[in-house]
Protein backbone atom coordinates (compact mmCIF):
# COMPACT_ATOMS: atom_id res chain seq x y z
CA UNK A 1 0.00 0.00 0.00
CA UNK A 2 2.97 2.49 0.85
CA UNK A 3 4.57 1.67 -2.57
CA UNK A 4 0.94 2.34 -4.22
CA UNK A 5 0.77 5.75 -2.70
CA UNK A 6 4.85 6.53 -3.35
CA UNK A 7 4.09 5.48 -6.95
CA UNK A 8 0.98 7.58 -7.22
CA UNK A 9 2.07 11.07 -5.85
CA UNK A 10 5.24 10.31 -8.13
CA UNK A 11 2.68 10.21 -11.43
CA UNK A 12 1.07 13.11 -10.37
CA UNK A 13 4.09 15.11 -9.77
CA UNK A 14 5.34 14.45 -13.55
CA UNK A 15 1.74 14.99 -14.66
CA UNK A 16 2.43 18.67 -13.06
CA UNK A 17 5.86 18.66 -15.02
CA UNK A 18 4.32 17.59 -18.21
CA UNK A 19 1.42 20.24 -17.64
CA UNK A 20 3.57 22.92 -16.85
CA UNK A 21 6.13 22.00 -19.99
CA UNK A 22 3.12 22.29 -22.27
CA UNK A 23 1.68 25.62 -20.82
CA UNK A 24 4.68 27.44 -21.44
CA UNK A 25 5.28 26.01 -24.66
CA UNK A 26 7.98 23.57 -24.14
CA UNK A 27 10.51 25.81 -23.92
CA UNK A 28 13.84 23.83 -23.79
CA UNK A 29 13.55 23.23 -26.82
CA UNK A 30 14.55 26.10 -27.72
CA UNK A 31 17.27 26.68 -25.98
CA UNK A 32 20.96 25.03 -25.12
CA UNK A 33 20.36 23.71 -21.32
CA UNK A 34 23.14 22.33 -19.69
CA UNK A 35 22.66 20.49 -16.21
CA UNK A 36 25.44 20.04 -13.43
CA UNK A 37 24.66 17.40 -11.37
CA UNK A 38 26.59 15.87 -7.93
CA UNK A 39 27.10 16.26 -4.05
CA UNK A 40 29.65 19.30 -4.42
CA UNK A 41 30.74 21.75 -7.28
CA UNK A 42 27.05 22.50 -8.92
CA UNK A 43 26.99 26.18 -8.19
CA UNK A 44 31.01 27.14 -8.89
CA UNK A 45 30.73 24.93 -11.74
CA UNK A 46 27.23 26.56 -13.54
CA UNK A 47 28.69 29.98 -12.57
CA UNK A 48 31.51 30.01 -14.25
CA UNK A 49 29.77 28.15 -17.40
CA UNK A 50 27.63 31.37 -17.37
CA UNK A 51 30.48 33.86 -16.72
CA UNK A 52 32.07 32.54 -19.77
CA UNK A 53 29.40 32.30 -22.31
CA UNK A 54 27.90 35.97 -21.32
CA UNK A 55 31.57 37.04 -21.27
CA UNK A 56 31.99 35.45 -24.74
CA UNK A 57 28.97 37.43 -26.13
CA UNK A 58 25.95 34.78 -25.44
CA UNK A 59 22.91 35.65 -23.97
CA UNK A 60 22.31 32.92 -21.00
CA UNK A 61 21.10 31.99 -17.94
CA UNK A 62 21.81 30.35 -14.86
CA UNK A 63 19.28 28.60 -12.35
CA UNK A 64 21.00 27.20 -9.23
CA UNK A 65 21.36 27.48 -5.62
CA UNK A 66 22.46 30.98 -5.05
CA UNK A 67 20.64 32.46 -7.64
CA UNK A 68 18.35 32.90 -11.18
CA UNK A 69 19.57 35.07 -14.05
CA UNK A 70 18.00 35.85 -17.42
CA UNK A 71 20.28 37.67 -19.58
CA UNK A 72 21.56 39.67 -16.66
CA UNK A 73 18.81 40.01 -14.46
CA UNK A 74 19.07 38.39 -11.22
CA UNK A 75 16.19 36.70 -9.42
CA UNK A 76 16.44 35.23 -5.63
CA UNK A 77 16.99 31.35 -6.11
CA UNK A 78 14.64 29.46 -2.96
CA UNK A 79 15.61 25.79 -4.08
CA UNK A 80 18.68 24.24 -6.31
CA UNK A 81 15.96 23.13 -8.79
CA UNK A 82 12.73 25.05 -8.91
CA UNK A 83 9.35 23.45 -9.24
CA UNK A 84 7.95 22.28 -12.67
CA UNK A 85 6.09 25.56 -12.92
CA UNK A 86 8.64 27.53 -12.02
CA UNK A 87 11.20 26.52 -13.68
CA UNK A 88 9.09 25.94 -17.24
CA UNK A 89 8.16 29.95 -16.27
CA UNK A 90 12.32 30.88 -16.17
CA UNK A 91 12.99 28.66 -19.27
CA UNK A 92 10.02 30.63 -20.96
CA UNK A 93 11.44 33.85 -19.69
CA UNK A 94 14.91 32.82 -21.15
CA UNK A 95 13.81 31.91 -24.44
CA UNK A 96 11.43 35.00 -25.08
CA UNK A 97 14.65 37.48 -23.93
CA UNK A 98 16.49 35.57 -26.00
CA UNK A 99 18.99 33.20 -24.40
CA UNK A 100 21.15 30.42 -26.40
CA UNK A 101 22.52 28.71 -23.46
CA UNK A 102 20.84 27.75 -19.88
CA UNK A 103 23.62 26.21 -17.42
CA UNK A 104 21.18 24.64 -14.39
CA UNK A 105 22.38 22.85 -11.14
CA UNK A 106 20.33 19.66 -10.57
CA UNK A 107 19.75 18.48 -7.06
CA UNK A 108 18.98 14.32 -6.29
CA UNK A 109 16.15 15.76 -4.46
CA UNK A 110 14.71 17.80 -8.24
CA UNK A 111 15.07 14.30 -9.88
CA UNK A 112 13.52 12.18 -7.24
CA UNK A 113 10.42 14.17 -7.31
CA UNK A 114 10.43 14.55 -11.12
CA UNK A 115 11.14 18.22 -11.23
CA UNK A 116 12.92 18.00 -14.52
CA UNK A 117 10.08 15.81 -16.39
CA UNK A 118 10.33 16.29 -19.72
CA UNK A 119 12.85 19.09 -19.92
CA UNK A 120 15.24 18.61 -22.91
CA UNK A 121 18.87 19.21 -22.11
CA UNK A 122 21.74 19.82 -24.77
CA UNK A 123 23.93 18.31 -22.25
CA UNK A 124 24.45 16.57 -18.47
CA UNK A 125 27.71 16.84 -15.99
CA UNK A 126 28.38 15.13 -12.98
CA UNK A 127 31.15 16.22 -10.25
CA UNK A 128 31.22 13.70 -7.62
CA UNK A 129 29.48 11.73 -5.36
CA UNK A 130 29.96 11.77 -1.26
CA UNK A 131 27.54 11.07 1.98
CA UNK A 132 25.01 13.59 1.84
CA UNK A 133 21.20 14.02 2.05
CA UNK A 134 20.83 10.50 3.49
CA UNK A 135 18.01 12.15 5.59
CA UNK A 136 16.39 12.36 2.64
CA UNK A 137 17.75 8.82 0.43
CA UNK A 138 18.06 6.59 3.38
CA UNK A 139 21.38 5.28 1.81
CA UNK A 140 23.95 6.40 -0.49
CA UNK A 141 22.87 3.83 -3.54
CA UNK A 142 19.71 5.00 -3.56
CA UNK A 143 21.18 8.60 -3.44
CA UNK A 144 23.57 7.38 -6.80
CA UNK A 145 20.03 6.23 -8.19
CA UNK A 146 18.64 9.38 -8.18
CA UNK A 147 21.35 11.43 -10.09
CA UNK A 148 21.39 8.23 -12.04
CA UNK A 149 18.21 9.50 -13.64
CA UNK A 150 19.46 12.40 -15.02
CA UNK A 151 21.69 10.68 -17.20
CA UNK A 152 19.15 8.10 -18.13
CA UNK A 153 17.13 11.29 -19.60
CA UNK A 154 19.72 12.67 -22.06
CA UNK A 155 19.11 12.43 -25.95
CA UNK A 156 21.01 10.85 -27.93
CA UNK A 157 22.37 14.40 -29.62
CA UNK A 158 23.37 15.70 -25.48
CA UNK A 159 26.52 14.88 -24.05
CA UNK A 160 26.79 13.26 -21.00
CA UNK A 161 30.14 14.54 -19.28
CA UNK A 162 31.34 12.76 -15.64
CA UNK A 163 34.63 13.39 -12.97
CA UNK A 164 36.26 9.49 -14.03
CA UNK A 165 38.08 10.33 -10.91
CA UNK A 166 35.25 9.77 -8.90
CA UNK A 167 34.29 5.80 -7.99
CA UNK A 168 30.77 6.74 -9.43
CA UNK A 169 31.81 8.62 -12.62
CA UNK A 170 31.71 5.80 -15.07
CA UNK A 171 28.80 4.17 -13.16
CA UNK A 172 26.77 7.19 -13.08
CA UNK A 173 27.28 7.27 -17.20
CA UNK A 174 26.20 3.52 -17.99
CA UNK A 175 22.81 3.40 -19.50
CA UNK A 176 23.00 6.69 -20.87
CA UNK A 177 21.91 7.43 -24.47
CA UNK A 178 23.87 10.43 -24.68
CA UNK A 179 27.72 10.85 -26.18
CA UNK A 180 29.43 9.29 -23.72
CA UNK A 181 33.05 11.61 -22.09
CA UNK A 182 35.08 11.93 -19.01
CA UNK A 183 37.56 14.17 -17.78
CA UNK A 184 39.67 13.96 -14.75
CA UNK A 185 43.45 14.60 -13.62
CA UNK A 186 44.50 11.19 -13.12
CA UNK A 187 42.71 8.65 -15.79
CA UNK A 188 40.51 10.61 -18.12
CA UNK A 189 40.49 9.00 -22.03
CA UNK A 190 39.35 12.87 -23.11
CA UNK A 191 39.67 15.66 -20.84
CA UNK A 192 43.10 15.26 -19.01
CA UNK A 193 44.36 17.90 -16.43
CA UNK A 194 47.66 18.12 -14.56
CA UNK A 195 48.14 20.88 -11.28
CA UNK A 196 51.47 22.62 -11.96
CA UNK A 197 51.11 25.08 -8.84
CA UNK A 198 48.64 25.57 -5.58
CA UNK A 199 49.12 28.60 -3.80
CA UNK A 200 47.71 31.60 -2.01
CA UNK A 201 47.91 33.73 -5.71
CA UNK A 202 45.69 30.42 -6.93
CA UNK A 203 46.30 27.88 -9.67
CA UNK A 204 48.27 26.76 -12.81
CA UNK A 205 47.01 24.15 -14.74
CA UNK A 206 47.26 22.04 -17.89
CA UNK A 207 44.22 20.70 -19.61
CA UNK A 208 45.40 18.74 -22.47
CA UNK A 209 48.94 20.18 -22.49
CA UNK A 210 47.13 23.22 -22.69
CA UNK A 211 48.42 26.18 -19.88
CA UNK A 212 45.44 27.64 -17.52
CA UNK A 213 45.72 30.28 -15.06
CA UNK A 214 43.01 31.25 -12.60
CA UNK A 215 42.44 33.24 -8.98
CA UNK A 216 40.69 30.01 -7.80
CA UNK A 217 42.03 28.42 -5.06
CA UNK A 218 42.39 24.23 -3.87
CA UNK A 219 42.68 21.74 -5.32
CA UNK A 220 38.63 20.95 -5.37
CA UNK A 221 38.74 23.95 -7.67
CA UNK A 222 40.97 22.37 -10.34
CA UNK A 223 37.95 20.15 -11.00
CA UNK A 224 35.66 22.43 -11.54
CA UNK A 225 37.55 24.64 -13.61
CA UNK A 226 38.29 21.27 -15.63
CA UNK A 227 34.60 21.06 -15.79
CA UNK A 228 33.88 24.00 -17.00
CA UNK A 229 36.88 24.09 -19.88
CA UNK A 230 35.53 20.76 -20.66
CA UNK A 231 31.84 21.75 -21.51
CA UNK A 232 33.10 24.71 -23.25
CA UNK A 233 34.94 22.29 -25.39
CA UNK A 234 32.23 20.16 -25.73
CA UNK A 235 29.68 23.43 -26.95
CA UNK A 236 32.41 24.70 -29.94
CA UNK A 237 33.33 27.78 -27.70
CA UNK A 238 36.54 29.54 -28.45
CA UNK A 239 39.62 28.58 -26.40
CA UNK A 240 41.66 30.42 -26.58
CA UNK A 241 39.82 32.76 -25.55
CA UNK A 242 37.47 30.55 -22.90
CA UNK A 243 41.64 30.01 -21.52
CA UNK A 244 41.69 34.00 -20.42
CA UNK A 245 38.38 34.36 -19.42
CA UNK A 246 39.35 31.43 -16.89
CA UNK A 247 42.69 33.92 -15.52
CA UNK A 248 40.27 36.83 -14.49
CA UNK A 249 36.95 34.71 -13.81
CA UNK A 250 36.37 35.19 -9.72
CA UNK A 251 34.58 32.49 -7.57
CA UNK A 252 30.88 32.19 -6.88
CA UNK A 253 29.71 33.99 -3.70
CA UNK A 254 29.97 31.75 -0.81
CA UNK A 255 32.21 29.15 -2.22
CA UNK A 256 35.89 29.89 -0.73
CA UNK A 257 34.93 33.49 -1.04
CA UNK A 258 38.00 35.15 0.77
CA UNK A 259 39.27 38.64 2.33
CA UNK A 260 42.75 39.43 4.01
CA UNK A 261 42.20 41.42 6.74
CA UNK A 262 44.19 44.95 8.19
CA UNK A 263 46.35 42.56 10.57
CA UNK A 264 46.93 39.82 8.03
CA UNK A 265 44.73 36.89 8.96
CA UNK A 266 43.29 35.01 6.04
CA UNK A 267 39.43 34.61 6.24
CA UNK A 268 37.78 32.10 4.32
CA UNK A 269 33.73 31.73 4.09
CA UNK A 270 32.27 28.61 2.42
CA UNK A 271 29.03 27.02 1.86
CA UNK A 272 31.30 23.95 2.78
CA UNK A 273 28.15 21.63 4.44
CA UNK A 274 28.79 18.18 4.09
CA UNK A 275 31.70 15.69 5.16
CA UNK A 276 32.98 15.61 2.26
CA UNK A 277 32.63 19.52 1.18
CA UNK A 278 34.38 20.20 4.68
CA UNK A 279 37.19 17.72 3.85
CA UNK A 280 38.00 19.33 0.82
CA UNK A 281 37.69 22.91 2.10
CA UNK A 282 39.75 21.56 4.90
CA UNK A 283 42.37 20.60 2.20
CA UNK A 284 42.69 23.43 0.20
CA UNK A 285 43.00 26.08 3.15
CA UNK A 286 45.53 23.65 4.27
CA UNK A 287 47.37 23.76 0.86
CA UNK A 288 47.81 27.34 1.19
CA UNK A 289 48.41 28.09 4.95
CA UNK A 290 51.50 29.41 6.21
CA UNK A 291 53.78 27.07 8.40
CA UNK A 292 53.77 29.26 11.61
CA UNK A 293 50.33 30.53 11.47
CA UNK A 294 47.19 28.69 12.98
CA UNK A 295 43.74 27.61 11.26
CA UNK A 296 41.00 28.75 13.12
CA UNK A 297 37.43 27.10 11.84
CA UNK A 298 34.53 28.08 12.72
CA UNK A 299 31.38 25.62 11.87
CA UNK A 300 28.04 23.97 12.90
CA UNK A 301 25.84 21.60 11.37
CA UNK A 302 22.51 21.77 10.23
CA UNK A 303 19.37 20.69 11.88
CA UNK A 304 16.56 18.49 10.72
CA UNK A 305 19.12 17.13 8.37
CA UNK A 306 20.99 14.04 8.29
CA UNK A 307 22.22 13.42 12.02
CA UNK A 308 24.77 10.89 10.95
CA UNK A 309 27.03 13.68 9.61
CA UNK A 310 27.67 15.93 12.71
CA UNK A 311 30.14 13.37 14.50
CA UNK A 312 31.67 12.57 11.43
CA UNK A 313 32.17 16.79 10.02
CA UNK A 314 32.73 17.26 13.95
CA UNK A 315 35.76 15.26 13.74
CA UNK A 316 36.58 16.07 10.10
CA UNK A 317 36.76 20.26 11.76
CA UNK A 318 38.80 19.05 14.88
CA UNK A 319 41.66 17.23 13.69
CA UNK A 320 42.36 19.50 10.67
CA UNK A 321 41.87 22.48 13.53
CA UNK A 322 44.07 24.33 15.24
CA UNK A 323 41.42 25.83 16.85
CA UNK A 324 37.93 24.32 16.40
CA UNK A 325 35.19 26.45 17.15
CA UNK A 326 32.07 24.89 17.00
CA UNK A 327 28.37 27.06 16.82
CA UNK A 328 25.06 26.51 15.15
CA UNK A 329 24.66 26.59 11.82
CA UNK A 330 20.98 26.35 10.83
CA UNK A 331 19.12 24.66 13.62
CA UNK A 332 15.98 24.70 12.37
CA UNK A 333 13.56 23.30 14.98
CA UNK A 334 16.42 21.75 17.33
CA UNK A 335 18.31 22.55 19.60
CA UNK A 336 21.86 23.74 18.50
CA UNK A 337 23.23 22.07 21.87
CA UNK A 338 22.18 19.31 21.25
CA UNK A 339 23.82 19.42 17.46
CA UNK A 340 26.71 20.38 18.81
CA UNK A 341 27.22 17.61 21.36
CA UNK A 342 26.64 15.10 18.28
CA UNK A 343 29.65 16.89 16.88
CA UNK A 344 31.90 16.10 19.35
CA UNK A 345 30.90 11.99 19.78
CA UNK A 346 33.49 10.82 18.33
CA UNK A 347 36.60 13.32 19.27
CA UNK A 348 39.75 12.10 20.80
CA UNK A 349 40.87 13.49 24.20
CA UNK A 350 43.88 15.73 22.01
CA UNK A 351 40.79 16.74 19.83
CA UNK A 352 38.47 17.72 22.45
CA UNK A 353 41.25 19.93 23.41
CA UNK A 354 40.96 21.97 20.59
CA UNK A 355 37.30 22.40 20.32
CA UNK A 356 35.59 25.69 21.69
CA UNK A 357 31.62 25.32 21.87
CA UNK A 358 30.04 29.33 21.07
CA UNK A 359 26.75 28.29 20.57
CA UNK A 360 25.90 31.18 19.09
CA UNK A 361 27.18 32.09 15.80
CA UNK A 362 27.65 35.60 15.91
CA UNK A 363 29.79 35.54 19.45
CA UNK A 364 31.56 32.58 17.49
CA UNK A 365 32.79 34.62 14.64
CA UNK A 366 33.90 37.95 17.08
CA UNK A 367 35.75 34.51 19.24
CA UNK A 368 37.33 33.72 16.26
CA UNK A 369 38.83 37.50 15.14
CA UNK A 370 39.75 38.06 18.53
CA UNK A 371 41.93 35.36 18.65
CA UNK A 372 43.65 35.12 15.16
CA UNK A 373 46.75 36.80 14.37
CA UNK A 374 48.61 38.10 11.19
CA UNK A 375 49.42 34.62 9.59
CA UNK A 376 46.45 32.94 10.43
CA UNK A 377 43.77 31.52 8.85
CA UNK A 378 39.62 31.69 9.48
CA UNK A 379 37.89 29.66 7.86
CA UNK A 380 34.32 29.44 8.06
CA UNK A 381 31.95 27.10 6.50
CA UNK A 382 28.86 25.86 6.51
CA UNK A 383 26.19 28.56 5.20
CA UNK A 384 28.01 30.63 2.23
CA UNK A 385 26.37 32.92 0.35
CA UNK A 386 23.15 32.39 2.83
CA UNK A 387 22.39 35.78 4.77
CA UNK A 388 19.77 34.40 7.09
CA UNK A 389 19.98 31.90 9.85
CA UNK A 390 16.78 29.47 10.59
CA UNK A 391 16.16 29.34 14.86
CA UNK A 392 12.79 28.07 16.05
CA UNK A 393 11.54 28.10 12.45
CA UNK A 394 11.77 31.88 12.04
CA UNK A 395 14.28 33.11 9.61
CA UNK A 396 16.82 35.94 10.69
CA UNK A 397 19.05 37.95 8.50
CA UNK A 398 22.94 36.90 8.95
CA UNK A 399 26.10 36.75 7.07
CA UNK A 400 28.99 34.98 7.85
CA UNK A 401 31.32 37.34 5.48
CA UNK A 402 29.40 40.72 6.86
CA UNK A 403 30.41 39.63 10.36
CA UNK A 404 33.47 39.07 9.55
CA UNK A 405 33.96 42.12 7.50
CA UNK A 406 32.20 44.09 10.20
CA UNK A 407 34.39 43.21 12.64
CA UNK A 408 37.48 43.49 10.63
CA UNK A 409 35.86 47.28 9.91
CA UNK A 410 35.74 46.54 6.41
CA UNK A 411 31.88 47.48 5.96
């Protein structure tokens, strides 16, 4: 009886898609949509795929996480993936101002409920695959299942694109009717990259033997910058010049978005909010930090979201720490105690050591500033480009970089 109800609300939702497509007149057809699909690198990756085709001269949009835009104008983004409606509405409003390309983050969450129904895409990527919304999937297969359908989607005339340096990449492709690719910096048959330097000033690359430069920083970057040269590959852009777009082309807000401060200290805000995310972010800050300074994170973990997580990001924070300070992130309905006490379940005694509870984010962040010196780094992770904080259900405007930039008197 369960599965008869699952499967019923599941035909009604792509009934809604269907309806909606048809309403607006179907219209990805008439435009070049590109979907980004995966646990991390959706939003940098879609970004910069826009920032490059408006910079080359193409009208586009972008629907993702942080925000909408049609052909410039920006619109507030509430989910990844819109509803049916919605979204049918933007791709309507796209075509009509007259957009070639559409580059569109694609959540597991959009294809499980049949969001994207009958939306025609030009083309599919997927980053990577990591532990993430199991609240939602129950496990990670059927988590792989649901970005699965994207791929299973594609027309035969789309290219299907996938990281082979992820376990799932050539998985995620099998099935697909789509032109089959992969790139990948250590065993990619078409889109090879190499890292010749990772530093503070950001990265030199190679992607096939070819020399890119860009102000990105870590190593988690590389891949999406590979992403992005790869699509443009794959969509006849120009290079050569795609190559120095890349050199000026700055981050996405919220994703290692970074200031130096008066006294020197590093600070680093990122949307960073899953194990794997935080590992990486983790990495890259360590990549670039100085030997004698410290790395002071500041970080909480969602609630209503997948408990499992906390003691595993808790230790993930602590033992790549000098100082760990750990505060709420978006509690939501629980309490941010609580959260943070799940955090800490699995620290060592030499971890524990390092870990400062602030409950409260905003004391957490002034902790942090008061404590770093010239050398140091902050990094902060966990809500990005969001500039509200969810307590009790009721929604409160905060910013992790206009604290920081507040208290560094730099607003």
């Amino acid at each position: 009886m369960k599965n008869f109800f699952k499967k019923l609300r599941l035909k009604r939702r792509v009934v809604t898609a269907l309806a909606a497509l048809h309403f607006y007149g179907n219209p990805s057809t008439k435009l070049k949509v590109i979907g980004v699909t995966g646990t991390n690198g959706k939003t940098t990756t879609t970004t910069l795929l826009y920032k490059v085709a408006t910079t080359l001269g193409y009208k586009a949009g972008l629907i993702g996480t942080v925000e909408n835009i049609i052909a410039g104008e920006v619109r507030d983004a509430t989910h990844t993936t819109p509803d049916p409606i919605y979204l049918n509405k933007l791709l309507s409003e796209m075509a009509y101002r007259g957009c070639e390309y559409v580059f569109m983050e694609i959540s597991s969450h959009a294809l499980d409920q049949r969001r994207v129904a009958g939306i025609t895409f030009a083309g599919g990527v997927f980053t990577n695959l990591t532990h993430d919304h199991l609240d939602y999937h129950k496990s990670l297969e059927n988590y792989f299942l649901a970005k699965k359908k994207f791929f299973k989607m594609l027309p035969t005339d789309a290219f299907a694109l996938a990281n082979a340096d992820d376990e799932h990449g050539r998985l995620m492709l099998e099935g697909t009717r789509a032109r089959q690719f992969f790139y990948g910096f250590k065993d990619a048959p078409d889109f090879k990259g190499e890292i010749s330097s990772i530093n503070f000033y950001g990265l030199e690359l190679l992607f096939n033997q070819i020399y890119i430069k860009s102000h990105l920083l870590g190593k988690f970057n590389a891949y999406n910058l590979l992403a992005v040269w790869s699509v443009c590959q794959l969509l006849g852009f120009n290079m050569e010049r795609v190559g120095k777009i890349l050199e000026t082309i700055e981050p996405p807000r919220g994703r290692f978005e970074h200031f130096t401060a008066p006294n020197g200290v590093l600070v680093v805000v990122d949307y960073a909010h899953s194990p794997d995310a935080l590992e990486k972010i983790f990495e890259a800050v360590l990549e670039i930090k100085q030997r004698t300074g410290k790395l002071i994170s500041v970080f909480g973990c969602g609630g209503d979201r997948d408990p499992l997580k906390r003691r595993v990001m808790g230790k993930i924070g602590a033992v790549n720490s000098d100082i760990a300070i750990f505060t709420s992130d978006n509690p939501r309905s629980e309490n941010p105690e609580q959260i943070i006490f799940e955090m800490k379940t699995d620290l060592s005694m030499k971890d524990t050591a390092k870990v400062k509870v602030i409950s409260d984010r905003h004391e957490a962040i002034k902790e942090a500033v008061r404590i770093a010196k010239g050398g140091d780094i902050i990094l902060c992770a966990g809500k990005g480009h969001e500039d509200y904080q969810e307590i009790k259900g009721v929604k409160r405007h905060f910013s992790d970089m206009e604290e920081f930039k507040k208290a560094y008197g730099k607003l």
